[in-house]
Protein backbone atom coordinates (compact mmCIF):
# COMPACT_ATOMS: atom_id res chain seq x y z
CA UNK A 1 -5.93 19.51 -15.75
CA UNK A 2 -3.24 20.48 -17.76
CA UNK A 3 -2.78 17.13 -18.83
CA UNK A 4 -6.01 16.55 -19.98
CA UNK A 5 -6.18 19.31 -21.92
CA UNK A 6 -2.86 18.71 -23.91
CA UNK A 7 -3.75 15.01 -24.52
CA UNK A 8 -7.29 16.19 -25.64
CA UNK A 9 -5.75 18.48 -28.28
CA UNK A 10 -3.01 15.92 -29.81
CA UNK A 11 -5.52 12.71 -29.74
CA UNK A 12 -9.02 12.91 -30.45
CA UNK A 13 -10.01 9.37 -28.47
CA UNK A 14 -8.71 11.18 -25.31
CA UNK A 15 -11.55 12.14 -24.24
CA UNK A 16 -14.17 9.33 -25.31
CA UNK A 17 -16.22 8.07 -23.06
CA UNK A 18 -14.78 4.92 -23.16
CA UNK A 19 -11.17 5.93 -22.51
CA UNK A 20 -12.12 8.04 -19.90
CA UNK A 21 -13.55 4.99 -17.97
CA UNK A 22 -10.22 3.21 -18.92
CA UNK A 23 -8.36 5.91 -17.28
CA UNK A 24 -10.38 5.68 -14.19
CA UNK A 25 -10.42 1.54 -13.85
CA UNK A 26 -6.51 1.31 -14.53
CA UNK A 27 -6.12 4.25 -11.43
CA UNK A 28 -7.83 2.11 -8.84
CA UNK A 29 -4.86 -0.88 -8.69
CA UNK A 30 -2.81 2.30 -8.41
CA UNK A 31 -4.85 4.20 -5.55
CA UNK A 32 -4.99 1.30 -3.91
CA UNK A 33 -1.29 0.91 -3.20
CA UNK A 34 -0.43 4.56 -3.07
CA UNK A 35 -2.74 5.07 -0.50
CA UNK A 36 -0.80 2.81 2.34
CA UNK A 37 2.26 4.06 0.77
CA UNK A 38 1.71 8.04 1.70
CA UNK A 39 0.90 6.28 5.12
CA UNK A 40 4.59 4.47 4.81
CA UNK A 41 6.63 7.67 2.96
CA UNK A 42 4.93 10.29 6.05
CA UNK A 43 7.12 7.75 8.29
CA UNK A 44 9.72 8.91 6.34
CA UNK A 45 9.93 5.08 4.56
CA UNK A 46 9.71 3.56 1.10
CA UNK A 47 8.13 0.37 -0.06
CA UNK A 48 9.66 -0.83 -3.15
CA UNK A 49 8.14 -4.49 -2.81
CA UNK A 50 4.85 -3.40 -3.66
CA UNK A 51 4.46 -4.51 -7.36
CA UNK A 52 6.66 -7.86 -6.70
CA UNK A 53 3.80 -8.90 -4.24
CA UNK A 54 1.23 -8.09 -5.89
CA UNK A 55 2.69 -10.04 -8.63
CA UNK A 56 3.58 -12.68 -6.40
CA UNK A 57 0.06 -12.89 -4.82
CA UNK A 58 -1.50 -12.84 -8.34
CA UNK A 59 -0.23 -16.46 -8.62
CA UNK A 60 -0.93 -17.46 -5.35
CA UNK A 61 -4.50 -16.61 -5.74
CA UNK A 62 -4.74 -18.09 -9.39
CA UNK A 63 -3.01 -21.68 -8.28
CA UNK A 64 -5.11 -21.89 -5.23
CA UNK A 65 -8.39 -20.97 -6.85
CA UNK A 66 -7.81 -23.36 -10.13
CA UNK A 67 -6.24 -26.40 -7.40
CA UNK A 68 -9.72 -25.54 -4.93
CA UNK A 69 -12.09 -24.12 -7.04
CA UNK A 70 -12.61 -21.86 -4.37
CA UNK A 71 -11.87 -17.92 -5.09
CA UNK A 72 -12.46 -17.05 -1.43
CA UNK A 73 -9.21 -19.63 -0.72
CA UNK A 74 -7.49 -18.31 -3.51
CA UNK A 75 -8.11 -14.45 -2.05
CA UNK A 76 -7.26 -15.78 1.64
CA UNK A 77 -4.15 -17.17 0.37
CA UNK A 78 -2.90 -14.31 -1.76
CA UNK A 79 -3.98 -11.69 1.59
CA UNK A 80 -1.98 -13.66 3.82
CA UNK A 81 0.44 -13.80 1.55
CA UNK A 82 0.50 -10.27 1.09
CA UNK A 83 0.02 -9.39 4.94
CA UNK A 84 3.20 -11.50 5.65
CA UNK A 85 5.34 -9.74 2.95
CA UNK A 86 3.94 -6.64 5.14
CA UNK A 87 4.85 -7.89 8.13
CA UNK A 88 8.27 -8.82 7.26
CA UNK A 89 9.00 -5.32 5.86
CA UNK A 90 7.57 -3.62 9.29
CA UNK A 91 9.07 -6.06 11.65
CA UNK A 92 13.13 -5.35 10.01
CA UNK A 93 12.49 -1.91 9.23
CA UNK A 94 10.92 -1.25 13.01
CA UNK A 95 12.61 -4.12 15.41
CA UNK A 96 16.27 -3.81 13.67
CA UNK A 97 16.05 -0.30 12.74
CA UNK A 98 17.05 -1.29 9.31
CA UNK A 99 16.70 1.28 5.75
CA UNK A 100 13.33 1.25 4.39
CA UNK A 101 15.07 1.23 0.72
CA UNK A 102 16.90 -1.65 1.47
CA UNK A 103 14.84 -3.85 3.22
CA UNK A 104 12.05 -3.64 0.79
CA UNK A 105 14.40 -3.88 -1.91
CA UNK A 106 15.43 -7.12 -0.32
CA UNK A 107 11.53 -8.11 -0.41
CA UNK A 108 11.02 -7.27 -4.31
CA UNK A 109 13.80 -9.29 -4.98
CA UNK A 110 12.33 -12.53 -2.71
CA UNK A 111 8.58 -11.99 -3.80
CA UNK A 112 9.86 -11.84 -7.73
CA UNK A 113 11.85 -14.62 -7.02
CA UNK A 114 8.94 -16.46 -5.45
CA UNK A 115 6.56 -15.24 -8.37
CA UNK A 116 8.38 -16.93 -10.90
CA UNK A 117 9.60 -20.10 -9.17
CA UNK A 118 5.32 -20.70 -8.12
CA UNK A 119 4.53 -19.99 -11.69
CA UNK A 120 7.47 -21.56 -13.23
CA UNK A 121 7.76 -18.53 -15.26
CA UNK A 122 4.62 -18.11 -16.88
CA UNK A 123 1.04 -17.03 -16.85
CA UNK A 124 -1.18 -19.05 -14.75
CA UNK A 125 -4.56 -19.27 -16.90
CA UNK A 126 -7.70 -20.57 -16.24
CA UNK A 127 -9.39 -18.74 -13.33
CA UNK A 128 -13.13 -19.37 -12.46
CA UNK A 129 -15.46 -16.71 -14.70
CA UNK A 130 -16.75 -15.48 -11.44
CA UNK A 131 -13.26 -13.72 -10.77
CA UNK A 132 -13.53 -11.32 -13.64
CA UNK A 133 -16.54 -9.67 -11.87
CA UNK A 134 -14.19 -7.72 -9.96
CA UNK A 135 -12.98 -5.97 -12.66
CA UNK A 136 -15.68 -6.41 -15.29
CA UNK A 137 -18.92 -6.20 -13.31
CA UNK A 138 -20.64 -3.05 -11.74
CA UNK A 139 -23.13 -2.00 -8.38
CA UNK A 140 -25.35 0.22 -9.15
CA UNK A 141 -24.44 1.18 -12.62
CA UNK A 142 -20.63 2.10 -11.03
CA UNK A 143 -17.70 -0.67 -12.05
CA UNK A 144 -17.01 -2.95 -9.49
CA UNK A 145 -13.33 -1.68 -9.04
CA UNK A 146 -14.63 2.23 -8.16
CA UNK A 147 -16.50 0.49 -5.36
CA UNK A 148 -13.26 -1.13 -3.79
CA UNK A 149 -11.11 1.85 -4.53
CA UNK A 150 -13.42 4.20 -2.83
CA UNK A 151 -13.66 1.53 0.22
CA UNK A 152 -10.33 1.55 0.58
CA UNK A 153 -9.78 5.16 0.38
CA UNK A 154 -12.65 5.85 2.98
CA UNK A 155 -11.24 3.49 5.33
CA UNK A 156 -7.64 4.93 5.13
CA UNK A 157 -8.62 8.26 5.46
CA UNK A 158 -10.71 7.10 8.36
CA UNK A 159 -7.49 6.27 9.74
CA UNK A 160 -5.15 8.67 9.22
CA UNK A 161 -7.58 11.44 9.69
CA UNK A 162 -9.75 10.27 12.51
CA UNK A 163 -7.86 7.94 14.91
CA UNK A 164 -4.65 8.07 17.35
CA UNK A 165 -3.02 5.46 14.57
CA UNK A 166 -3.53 8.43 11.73
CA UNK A 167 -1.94 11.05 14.64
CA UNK A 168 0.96 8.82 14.88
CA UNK A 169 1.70 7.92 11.72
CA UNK A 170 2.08 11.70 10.95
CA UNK A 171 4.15 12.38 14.30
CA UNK A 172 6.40 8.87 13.24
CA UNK A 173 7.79 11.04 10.09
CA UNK A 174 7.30 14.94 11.98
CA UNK A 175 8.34 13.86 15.72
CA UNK A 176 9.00 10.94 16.61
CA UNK A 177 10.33 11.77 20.15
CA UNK A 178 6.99 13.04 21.07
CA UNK A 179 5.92 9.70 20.67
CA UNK A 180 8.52 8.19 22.84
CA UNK A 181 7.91 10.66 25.63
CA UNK A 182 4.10 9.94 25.42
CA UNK A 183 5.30 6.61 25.68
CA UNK A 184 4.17 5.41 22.35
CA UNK A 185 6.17 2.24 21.11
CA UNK A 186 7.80 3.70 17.58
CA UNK A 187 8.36 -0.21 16.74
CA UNK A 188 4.40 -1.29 16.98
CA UNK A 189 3.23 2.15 14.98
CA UNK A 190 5.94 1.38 11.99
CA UNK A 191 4.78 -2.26 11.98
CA UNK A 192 1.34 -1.47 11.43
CA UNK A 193 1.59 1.29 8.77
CA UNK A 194 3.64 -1.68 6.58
CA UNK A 195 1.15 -4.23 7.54
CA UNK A 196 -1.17 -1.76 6.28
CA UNK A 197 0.24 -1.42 3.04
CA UNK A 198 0.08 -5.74 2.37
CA UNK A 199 -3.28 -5.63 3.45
CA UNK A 200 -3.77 -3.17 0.27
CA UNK A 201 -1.73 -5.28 -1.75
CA UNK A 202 -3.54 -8.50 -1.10
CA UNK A 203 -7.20 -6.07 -1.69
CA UNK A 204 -5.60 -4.79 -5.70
CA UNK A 205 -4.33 -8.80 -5.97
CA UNK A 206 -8.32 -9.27 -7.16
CA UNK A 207 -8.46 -6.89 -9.23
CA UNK A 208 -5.15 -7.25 -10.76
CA UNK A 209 -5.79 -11.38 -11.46
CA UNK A 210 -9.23 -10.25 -12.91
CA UNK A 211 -7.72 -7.87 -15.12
CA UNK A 212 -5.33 -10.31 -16.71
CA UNK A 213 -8.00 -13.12 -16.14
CA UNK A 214 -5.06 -15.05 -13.97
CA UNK A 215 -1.61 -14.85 -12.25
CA UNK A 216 1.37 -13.58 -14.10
CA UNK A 217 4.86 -13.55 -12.04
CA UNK A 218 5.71 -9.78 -13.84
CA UNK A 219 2.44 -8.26 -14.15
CA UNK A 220 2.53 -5.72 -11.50
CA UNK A 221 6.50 -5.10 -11.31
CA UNK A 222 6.98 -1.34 -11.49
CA UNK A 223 3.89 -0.35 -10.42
CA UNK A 224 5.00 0.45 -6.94
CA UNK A 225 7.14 3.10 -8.95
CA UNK A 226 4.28 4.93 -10.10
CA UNK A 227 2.77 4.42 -6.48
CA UNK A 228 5.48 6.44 -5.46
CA UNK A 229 5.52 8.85 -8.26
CA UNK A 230 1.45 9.45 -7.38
CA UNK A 231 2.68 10.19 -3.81
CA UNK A 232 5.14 12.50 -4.80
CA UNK A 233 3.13 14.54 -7.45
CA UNK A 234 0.54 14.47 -5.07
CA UNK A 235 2.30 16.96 -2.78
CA UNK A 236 3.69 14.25 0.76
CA UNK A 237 6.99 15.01 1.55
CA UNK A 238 9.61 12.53 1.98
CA UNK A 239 10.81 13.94 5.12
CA UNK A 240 9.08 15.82 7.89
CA UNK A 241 5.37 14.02 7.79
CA UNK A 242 3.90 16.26 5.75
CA UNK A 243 1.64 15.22 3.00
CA UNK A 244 -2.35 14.24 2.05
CA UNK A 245 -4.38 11.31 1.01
CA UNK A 246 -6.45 14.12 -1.44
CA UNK A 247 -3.30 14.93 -2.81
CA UNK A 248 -2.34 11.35 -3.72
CA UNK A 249 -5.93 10.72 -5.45
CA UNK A 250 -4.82 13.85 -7.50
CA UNK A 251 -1.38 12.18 -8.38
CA UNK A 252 -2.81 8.75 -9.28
CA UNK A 253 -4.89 10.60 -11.61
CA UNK A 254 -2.29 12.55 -13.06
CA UNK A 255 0.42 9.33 -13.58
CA UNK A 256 -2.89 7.85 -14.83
CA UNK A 257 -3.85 10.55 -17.30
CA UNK A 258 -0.09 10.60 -18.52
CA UNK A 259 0.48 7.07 -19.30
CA UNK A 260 -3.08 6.66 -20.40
CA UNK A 261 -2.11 9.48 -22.81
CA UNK A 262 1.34 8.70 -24.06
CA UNK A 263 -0.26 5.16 -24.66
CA UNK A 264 -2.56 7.03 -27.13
CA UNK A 265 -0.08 8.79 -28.89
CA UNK A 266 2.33 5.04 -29.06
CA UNK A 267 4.80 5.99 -27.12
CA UNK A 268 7.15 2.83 -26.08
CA UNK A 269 6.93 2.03 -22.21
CA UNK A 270 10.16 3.45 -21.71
CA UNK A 271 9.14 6.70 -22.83
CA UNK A 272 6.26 6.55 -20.68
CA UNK A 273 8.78 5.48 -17.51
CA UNK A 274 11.05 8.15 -18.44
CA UNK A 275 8.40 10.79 -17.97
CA UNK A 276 6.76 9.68 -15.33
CA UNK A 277 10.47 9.94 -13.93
CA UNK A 278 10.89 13.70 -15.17
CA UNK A 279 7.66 14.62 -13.06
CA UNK A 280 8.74 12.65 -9.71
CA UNK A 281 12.00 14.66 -10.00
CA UNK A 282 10.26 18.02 -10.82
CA UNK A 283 7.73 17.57 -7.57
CA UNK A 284 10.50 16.78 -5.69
CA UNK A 285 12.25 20.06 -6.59
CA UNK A 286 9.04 21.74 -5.81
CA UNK A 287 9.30 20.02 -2.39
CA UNK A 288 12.57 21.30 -1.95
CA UNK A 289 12.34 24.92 -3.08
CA UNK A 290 9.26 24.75 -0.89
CA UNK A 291 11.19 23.76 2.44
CA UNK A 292 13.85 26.26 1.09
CA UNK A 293 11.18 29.30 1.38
């Protein structure tokens, strides 16, 4: 709120109708992969491979779709894609007990490399006009993306809220000995919170290739740094299991709202990095003064 009213008072287009629906249409790539990762930071991991993939899968679904002429082969392609980068980051971080930080570091740097070897370093152009309904087109007088963000959201918080999975993944990050004495495999519940979080990735991969009307090998890198920051403003702890989905909605808006604004005003990128930066570090010194108390 206090964001919206600063940026309202220093630029006059702030709060145009038609920036305002830019602010909300740019936030649902970002819900959709800060969702699964509150799910992966209540285990008390990290996914840092999130924007490489989706970058990665842009491709894949652009190079299948122009080669087939199929976008449901294209979107297969880029999910399994996507559900195997997953899979991978669940299966070391669970089976060999290995960092979260470094294994998915490991992943950014593979799917990048991938990315740019696939689209030997450029944009792939020339994806069928029916593709940039997902981002363009609208149900019900609502855009298209809103629908899938809202999908997503419903079904996550479905999950976490309403099923043993969504108990677990909270006692994976709070207790995870309770789970081993309820006999619980630890392994199989981490795997399937980072499976969880490709299966988002591969969902934002159509609305990412709509936006940029094909697959670029860079378009999504960072983003999973702003996933994070959204987590983090949005109140989940990085230890302990302790967090909200309602809280990261509230944080992608707010890393939406920001960028969106410092965009307005011309800021360089860096600038806008930099602050989004300043406000992960300031929530997490809330967080700790918090657990202090």
């Amino acid at each position: 709120m206090v964001l919206c009213v600063v940026f309202s008072v220093v630029t006059p287009d702030f709060l145009s109708a038609a920036n305002v629906r830019n602010v909300l249409l740019q936030a649902t790539i970002l819900l959709l992969l800060a969702l699964p990762m509150t799910l992966i930071i209540l285990t008390e991991g990290l996914d840092l491979s999130m924007g490489a993939s989706l970058s990665l899968c842009t491709v894949v679904l652009a190079v299948v779709q122009i080669s087939t002429g199929s976008i449901l082969l294209g979107f297969a392609a880029a999910l399994l894609v996507a559900l195997a980068i997953g899979m991978a980051n669940g299966a070391l971080v669970a089976a060999f007990d290995l960092p979260p930080f470094v294994v998915t570091l490991g992943t950014l740097g593979a799917a990048q490399g991938l990315a740019l070897v696939v689209a030997e370093g450029r944009t792939t152009m020339g994806v069928a006009e029916g593709l940039r309904w997902f981002w363009e087109g609208s149900v019900l007088g609502v855009a298209a993306p809103l629908w899938l963000a809202a999908l997503v959201w419903a079904v996550i918080h479905t999950l976490l809220y309403h099923t043993r999975f969504g108990a677990r993944v909270f006692a994976l990050g709070g207790n995870r000995e309770a789970l081993r004495f309820a006999g619980i495999s630890v392994k199989w519940s981490l795997l399937w919170v980072y499976v969880l979080g490709g299966a988002c990735v591969g969902l934002a991969t159509l609305l990412m290739t709509a936006r940029v009307n094909g697959g670029h090998p860079t378009a999504a890198i960072g983003l999973e740094f702003d996933a994070i920051a959204a987590v983090a403003v949005g109140g989940t702890a990085f230890e302990r299991g302790k967090g909200s989905l309602t809280g990261t909605v509230l944080g992608v808006v707010a890393v939406g709202v920001m960028r969106n604004g410092l965009n307005l005003l011309s800021m360089p990128s860096s600038v806008q990095v930099a602050a989004v930066g300043v406000v992960v570090i300031a929530a997490l010194w809330v967080d700790a003064a918090r657990g202090r108390a």
